[in-house]
PDB file of N, CA and C in Angstrom:
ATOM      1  N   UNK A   1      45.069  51.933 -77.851  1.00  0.00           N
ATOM      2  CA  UNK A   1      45.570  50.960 -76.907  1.00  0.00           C
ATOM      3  C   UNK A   1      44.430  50.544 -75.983  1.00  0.00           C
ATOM      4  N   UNK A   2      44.426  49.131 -76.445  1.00  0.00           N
ATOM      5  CA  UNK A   2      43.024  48.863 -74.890  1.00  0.00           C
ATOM      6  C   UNK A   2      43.585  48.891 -73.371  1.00  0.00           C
ATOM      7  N   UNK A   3      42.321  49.450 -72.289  1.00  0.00           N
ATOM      8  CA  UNK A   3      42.353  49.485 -71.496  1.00  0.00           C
ATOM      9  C   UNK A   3      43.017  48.323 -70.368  1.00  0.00           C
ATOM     10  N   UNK A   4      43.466  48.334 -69.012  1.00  0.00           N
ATOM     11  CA  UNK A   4      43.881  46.876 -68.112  1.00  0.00           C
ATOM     12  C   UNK A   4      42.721  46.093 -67.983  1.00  0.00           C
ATOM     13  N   UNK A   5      42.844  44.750 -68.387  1.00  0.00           N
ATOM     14  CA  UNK A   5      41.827  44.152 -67.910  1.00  0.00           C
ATOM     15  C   UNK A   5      42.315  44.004 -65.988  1.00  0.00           C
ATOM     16  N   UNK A   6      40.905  43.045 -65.692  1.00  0.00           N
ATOM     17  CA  UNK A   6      40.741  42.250 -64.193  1.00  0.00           C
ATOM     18  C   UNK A   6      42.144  41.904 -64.190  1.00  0.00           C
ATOM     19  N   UNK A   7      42.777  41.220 -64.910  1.00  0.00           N
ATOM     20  CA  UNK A   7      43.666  40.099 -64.456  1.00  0.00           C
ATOM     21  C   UNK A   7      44.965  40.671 -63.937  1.00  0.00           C
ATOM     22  N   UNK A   8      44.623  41.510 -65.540  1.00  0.00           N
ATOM     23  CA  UNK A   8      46.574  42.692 -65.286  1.00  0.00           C
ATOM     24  C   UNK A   8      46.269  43.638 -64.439  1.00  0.00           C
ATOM     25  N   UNK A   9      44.914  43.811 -63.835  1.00  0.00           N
ATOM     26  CA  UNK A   9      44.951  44.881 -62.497  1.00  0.00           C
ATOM     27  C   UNK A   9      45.655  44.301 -61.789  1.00  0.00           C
ATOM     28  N   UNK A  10      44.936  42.992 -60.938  1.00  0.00           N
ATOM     29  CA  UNK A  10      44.876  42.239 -60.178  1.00  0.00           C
ATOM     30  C   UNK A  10      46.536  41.587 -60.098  1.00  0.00           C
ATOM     31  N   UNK A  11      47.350  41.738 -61.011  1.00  0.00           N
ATOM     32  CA  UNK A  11      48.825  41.397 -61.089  1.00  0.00           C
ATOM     33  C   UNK A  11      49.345  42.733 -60.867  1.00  0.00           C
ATOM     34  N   UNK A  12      49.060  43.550 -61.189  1.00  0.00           N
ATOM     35  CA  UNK A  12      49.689  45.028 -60.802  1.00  0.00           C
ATOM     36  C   UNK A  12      49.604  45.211 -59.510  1.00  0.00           C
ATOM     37  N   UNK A  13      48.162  44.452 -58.605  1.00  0.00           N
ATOM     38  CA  UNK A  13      48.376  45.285 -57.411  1.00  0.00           C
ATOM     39  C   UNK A  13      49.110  44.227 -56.241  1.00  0.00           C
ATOM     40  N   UNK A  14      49.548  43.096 -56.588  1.00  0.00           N
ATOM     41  CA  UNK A  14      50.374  42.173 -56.255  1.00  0.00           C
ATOM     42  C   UNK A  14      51.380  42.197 -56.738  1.00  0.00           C
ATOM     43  N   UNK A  15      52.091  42.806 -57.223  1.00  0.00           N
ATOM     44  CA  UNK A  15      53.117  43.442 -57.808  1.00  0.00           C
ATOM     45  C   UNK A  15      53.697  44.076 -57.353  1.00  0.00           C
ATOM     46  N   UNK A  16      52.724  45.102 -56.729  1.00  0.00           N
ATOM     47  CA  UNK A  16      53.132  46.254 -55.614  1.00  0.00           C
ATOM     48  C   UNK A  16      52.855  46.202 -54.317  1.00  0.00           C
ATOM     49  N   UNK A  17      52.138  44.628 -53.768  1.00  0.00           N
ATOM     50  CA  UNK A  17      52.088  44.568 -52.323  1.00  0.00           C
ATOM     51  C   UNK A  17      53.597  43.623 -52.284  1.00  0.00           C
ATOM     52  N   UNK A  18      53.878  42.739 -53.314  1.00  0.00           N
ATOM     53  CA  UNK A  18      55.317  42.131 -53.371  1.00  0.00           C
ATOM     54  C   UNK A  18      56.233  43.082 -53.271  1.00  0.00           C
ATOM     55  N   UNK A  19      56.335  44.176 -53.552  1.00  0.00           N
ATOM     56  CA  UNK A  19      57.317  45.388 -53.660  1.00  0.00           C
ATOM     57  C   UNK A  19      57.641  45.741 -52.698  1.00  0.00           C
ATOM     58  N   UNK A  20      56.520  46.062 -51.330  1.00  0.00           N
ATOM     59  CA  UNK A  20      56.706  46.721 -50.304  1.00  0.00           C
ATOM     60  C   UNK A  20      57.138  45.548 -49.650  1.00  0.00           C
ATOM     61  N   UNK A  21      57.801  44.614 -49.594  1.00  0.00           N
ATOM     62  CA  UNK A  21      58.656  43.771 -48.664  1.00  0.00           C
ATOM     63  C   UNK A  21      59.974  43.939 -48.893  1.00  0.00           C
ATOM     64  N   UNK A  22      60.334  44.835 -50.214  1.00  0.00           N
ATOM     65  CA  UNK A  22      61.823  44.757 -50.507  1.00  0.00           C
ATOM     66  C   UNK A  22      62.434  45.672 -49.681  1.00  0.00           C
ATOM     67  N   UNK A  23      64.042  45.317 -48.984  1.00  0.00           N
ATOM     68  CA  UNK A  23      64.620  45.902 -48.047  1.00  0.00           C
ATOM     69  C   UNK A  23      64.812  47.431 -48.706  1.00  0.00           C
ATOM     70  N   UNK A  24      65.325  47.798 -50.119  1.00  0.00           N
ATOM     71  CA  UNK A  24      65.468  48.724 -50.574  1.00  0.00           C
ATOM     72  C   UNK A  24      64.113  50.125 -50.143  1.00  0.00           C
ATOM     73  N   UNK A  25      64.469  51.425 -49.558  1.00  0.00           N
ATOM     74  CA  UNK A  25      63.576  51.960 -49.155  1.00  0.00           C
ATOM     75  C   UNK A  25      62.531  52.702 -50.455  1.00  0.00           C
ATOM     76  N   UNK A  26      63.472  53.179 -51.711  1.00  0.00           N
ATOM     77  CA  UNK A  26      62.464  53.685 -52.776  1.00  0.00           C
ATOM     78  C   UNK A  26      62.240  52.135 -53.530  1.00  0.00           C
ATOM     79  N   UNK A  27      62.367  51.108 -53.477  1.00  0.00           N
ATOM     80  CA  UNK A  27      61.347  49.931 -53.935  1.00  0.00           C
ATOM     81  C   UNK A  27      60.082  49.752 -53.053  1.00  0.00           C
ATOM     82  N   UNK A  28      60.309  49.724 -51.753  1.00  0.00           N
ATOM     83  CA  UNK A  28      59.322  49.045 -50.754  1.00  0.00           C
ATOM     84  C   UNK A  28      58.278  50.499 -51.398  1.00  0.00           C
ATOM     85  N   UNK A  29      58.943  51.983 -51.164  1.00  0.00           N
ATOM     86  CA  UNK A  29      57.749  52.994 -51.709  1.00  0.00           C
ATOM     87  C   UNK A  29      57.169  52.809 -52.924  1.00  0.00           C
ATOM     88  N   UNK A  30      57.785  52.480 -53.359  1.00  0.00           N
ATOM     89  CA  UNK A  30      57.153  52.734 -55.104  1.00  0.00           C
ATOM     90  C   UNK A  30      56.073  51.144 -54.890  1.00  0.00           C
ATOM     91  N   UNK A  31      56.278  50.198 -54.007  1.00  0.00           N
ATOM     92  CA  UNK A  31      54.985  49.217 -53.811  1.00  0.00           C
ATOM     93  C   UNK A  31      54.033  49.864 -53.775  1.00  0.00           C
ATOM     94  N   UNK A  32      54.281  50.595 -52.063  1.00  0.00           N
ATOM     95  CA  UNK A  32      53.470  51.124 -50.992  1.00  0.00           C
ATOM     96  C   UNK A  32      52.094  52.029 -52.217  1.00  0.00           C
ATOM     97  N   UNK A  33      52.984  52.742 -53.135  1.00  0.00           N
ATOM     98  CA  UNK A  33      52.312  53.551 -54.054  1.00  0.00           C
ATOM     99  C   UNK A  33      51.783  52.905 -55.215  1.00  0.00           C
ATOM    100  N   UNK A  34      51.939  51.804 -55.614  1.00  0.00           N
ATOM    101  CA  UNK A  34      51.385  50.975 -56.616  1.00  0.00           C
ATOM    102  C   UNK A  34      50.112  50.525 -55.755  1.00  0.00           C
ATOM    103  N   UNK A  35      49.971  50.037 -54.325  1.00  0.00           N
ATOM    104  CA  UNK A  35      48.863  49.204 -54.016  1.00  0.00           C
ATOM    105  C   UNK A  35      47.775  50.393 -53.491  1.00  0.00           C
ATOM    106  N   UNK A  36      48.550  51.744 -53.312  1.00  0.00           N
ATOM    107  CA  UNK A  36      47.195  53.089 -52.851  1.00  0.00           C
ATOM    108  C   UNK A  36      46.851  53.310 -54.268  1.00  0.00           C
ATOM    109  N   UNK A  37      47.420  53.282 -55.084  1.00  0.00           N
ATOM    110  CA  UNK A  37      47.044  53.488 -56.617  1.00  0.00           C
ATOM    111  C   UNK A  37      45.556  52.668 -56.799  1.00  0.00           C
ATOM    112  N   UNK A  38      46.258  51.654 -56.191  1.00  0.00           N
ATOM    113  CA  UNK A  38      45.239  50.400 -56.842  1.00  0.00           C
ATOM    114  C   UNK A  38      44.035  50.487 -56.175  1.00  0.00           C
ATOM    115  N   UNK A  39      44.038  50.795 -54.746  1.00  0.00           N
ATOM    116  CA  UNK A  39      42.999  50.983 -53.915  1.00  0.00           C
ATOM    117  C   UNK A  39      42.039  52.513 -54.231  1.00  0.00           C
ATOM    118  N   UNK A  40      42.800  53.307 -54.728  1.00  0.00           N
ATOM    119  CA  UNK A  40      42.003  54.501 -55.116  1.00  0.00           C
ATOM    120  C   UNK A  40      41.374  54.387 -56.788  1.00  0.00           C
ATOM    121  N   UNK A  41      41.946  53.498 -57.909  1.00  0.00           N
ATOM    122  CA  UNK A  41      41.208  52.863 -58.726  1.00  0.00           C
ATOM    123  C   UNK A  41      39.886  52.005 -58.717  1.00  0.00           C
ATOM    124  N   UNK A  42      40.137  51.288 -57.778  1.00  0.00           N
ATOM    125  CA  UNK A  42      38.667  50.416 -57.391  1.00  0.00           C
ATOM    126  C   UNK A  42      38.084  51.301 -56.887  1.00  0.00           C
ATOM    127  N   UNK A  43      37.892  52.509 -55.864  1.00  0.00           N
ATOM    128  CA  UNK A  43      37.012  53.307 -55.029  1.00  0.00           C
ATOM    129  C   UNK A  43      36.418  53.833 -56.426  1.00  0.00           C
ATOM    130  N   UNK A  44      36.584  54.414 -57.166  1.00  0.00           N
ATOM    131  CA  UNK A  44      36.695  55.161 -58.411  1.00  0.00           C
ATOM    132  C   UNK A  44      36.051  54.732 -59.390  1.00  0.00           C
ATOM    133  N   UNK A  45      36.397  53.093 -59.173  1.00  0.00           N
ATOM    134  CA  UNK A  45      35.531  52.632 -60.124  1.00  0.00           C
ATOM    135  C   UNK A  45      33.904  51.642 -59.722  1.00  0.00           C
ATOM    136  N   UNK A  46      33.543  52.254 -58.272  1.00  0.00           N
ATOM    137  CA  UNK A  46      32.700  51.564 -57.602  1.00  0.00           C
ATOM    138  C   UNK A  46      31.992  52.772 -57.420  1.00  0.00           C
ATOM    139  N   UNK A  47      32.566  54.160 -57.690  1.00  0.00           N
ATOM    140  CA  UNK A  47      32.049  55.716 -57.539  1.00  0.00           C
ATOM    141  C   UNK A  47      31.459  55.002 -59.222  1.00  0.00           C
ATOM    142  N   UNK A  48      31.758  55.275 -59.731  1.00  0.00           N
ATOM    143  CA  UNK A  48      31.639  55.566 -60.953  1.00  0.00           C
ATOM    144  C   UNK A  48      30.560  54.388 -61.588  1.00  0.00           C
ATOM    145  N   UNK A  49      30.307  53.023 -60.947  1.00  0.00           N
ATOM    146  CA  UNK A  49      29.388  52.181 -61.154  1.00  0.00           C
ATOM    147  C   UNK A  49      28.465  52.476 -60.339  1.00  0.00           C
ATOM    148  N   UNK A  50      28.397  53.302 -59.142  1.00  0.00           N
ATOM    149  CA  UNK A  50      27.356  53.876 -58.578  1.00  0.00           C
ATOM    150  C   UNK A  50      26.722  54.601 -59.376  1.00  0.00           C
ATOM    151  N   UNK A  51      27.469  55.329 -59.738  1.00  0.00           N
ATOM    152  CA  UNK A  51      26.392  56.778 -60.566  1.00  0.00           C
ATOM    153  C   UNK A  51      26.061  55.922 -61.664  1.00  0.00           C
ATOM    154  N   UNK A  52      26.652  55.354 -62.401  1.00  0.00           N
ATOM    155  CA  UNK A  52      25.925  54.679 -63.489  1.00  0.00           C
ATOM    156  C   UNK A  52      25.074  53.878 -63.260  1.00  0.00           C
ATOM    157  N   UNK A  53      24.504  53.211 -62.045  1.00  0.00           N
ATOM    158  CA  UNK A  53      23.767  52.882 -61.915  1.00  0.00           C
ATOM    159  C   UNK A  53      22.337  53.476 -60.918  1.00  0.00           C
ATOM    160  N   UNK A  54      22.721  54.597 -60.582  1.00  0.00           N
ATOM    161  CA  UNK A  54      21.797  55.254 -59.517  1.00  0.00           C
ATOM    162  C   UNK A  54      20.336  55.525 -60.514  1.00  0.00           C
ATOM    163  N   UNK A  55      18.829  55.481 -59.639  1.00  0.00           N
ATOM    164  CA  UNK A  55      18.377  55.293 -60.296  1.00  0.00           C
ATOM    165  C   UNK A  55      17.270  56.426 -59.165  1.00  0.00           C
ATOM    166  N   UNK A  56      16.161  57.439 -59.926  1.00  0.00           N
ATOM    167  CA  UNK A  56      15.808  58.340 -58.675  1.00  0.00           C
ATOM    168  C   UNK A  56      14.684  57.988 -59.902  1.00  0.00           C
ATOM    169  N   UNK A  57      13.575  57.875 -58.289  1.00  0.00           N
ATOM    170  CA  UNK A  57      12.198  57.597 -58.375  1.00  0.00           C
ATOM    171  C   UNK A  57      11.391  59.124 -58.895  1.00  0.00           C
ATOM    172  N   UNK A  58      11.260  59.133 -60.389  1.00  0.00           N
ATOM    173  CA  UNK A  58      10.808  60.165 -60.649  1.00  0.00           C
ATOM    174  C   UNK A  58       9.202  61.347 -59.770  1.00  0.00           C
ATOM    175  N   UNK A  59       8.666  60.242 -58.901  1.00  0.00           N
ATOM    176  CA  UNK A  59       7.378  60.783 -57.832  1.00  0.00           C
ATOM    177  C   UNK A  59       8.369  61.495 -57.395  1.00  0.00           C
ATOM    178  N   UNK A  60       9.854  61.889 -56.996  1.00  0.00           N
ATOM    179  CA  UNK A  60      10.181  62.498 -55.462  1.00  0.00           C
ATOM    180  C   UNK A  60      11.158  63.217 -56.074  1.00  0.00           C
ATOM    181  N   UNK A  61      11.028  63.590 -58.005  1.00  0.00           N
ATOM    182  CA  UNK A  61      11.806  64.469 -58.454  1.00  0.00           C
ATOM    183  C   UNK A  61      12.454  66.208 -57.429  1.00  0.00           C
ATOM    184  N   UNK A  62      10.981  65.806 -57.507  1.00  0.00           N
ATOM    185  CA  UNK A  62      10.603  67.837 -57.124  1.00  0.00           C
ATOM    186  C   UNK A  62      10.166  68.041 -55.764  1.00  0.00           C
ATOM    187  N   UNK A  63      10.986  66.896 -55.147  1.00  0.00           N
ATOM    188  CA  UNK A  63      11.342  66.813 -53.305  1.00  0.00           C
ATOM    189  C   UNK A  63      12.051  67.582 -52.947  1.00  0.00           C
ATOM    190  N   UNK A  64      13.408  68.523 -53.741  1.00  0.00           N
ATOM    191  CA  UNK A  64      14.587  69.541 -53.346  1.00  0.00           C
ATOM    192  C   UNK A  64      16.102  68.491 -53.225  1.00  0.00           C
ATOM    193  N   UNK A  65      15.393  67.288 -53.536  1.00  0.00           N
ATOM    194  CA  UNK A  65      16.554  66.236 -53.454  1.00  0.00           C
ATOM    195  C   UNK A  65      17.425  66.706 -55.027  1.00  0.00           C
ATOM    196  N   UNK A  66      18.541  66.465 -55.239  1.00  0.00           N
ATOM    197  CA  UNK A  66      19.489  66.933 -56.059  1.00  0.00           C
ATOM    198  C   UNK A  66      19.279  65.825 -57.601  1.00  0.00           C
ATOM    199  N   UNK A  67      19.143  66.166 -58.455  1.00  0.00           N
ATOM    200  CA  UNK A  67      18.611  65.121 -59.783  1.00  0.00           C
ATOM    201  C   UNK A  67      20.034  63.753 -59.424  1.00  0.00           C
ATOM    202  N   UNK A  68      20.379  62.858 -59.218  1.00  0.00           N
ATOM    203  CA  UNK A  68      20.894  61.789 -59.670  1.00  0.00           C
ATOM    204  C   UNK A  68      20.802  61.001 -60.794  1.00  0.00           C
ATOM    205  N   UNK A  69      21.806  61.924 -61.783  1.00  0.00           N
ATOM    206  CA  UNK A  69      21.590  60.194 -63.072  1.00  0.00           C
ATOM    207  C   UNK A  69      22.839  60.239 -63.359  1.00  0.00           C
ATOM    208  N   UNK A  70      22.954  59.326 -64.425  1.00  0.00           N
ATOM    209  CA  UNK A  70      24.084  58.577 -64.285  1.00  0.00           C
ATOM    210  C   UNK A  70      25.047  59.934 -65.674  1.00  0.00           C
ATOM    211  N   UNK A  71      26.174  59.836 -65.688  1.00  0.00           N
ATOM    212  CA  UNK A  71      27.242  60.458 -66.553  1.00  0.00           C
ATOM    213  C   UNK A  71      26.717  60.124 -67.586  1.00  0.00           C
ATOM    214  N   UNK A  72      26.802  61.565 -68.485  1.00  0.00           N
ATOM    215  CA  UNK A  72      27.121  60.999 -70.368  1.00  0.00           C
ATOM    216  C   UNK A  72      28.185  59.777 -70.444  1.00  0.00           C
ATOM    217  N   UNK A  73      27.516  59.019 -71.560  1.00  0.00           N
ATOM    218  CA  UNK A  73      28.531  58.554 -72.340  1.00  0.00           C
ATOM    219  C   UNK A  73      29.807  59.167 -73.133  1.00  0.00           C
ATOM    220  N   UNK A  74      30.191  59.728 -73.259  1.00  0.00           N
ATOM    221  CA  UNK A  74      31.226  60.705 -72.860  1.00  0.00           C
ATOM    222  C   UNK A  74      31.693  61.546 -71.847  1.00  0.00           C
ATOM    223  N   UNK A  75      31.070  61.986 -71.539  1.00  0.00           N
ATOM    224  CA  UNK A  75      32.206  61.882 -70.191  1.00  0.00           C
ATOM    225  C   UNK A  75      32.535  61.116 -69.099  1.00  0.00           C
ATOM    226  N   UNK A  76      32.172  59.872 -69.275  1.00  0.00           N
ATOM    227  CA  UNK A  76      32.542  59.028 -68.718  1.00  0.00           C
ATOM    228  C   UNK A  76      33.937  58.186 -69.271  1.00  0.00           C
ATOM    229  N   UNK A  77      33.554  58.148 -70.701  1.00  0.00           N
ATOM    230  CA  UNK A  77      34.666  57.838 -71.220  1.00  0.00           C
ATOM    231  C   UNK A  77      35.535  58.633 -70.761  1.00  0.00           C
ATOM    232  N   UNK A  78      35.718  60.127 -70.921  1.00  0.00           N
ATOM    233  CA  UNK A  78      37.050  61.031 -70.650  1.00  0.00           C
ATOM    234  C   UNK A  78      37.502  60.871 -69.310  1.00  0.00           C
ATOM    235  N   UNK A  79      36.346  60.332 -68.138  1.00  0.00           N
ATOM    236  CA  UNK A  79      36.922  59.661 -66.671  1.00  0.00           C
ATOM    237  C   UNK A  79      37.925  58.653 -67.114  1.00  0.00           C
ATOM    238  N   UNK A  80      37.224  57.906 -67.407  1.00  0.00           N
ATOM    239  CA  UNK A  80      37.829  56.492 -67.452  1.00  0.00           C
ATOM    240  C   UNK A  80      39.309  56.640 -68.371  1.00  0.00           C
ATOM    241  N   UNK A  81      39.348  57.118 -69.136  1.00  0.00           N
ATOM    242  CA  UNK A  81      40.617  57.627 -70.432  1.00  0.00           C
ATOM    243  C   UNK A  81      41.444  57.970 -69.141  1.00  0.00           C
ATOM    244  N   UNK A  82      40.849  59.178 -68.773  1.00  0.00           N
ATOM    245  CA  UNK A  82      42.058  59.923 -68.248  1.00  0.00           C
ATOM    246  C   UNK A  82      42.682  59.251 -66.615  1.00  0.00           C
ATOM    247  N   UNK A  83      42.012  58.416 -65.835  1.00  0.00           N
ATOM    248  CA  UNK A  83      42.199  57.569 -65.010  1.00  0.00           C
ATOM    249  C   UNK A  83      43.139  56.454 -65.707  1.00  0.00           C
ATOM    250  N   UNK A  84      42.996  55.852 -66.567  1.00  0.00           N
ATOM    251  CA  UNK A  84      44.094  55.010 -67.452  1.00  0.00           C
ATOM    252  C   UNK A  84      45.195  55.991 -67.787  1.00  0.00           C
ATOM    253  N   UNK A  85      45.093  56.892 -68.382  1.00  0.00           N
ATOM    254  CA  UNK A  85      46.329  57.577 -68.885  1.00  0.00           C
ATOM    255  C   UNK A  85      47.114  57.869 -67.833  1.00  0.00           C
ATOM    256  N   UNK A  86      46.548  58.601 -66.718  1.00  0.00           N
ATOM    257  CA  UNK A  86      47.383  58.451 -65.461  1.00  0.00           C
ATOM    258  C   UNK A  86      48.735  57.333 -64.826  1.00  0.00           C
ATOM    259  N   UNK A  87      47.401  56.118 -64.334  1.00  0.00           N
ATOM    260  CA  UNK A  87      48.158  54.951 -64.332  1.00  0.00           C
ATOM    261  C   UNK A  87      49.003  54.432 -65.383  1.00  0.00           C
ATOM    262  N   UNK A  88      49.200  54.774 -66.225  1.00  0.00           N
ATOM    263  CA  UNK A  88      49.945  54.235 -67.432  1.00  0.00           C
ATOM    264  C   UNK A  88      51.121  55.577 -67.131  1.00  0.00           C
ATOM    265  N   UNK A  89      51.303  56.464 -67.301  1.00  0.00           N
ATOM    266  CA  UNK A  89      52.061  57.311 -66.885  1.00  0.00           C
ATOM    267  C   UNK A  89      52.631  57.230 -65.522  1.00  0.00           C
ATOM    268  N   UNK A  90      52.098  57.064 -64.798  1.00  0.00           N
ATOM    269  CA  UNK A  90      52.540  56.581 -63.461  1.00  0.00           C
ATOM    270  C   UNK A  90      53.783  55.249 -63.412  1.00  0.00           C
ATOM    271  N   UNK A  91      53.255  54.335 -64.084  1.00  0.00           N
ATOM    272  CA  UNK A  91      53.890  53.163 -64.271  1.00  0.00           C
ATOM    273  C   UNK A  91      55.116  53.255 -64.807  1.00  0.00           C
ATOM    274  N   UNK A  92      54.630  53.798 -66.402  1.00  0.00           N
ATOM    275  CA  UNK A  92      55.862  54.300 -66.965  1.00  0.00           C
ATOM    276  C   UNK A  92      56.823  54.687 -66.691  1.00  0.00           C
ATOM    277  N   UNK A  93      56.700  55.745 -65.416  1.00  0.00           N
ATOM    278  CA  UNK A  93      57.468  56.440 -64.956  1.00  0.00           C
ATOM    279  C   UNK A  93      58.109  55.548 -64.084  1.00  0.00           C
ATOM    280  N   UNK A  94      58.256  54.561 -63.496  1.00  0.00           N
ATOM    281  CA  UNK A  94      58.817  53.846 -62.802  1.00  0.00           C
ATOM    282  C   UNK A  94      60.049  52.881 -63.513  1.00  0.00           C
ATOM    283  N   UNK A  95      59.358  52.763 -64.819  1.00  0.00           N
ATOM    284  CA  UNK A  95      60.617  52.157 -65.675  1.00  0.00           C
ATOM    285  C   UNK A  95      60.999  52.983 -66.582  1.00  0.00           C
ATOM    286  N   UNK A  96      61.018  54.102 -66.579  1.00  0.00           N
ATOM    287  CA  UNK A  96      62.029  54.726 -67.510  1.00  0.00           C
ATOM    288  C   UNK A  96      62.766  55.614 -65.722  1.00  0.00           C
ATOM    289  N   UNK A  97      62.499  55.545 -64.771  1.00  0.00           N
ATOM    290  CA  UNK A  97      63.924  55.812 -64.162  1.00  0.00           C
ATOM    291  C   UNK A  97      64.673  55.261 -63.593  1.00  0.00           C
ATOM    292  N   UNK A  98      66.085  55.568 -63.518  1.00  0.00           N
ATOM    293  CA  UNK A  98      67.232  54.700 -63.664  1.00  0.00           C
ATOM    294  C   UNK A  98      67.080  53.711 -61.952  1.00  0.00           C
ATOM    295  N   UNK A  99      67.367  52.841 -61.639  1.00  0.00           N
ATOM    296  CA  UNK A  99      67.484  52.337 -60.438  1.00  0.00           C
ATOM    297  C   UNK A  99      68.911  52.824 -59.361  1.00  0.00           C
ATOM    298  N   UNK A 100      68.328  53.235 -58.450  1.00  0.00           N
ATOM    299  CA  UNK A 100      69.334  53.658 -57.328  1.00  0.00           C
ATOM    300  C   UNK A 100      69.668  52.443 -56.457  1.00  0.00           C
ATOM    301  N   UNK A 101      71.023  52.264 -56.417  1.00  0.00           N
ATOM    302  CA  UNK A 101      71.887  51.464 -55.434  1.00  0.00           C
ATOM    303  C   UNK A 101      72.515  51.995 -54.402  1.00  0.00           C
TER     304      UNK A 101
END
């Protein structure tokens, strides 16, 4: 299954700032929690384009400064997998339970 693109993020997390206006109190939450979702995805994925892009000036290796490089290609994938599998489980879980009136 491919990953969310930009667009279907970007509708998910308007999705869930539309949510938190509904009078119902577990709708307005389940917004409230779709748009921290969304906000802790981008941090995550701006962590994660950091390190992939961090770049240490090999002269100042053996300064006591800590090595910076970027993640295997695998395990980055297993970030990224398991950050999707989450949100997809997360979601899921919102429509497979029943709605309270």
């Amino acid at each position: 299954m491919a990953g969310v693109d930009e667009d279907q993020f970007e509708a998910v997390r308007k999705w869930g700032e539309g949510l938190q206006g509904d009078p119902r109190e577990e709708i307005s939450a389940a917004g409230k929690a779709i748009v921290l979702l969304s906000a802790e995805v981008e941090r995550l994925e701006r962590e994660l384009w950091s390190l992939k892009t961090a770049v240490v000036d090999p002269a100042s290796a053996n300064d006591g400064v800590p090595d910076v490089s970027p993640p295997d290609e695998e395990e980055t994938g297993t970030v990224d997998a398991t950050l999707r599998a989450r949100a997809r489980q997360f979601v899921g879980g919102l429509y497979s339970r029943p709605a309270r009136r």
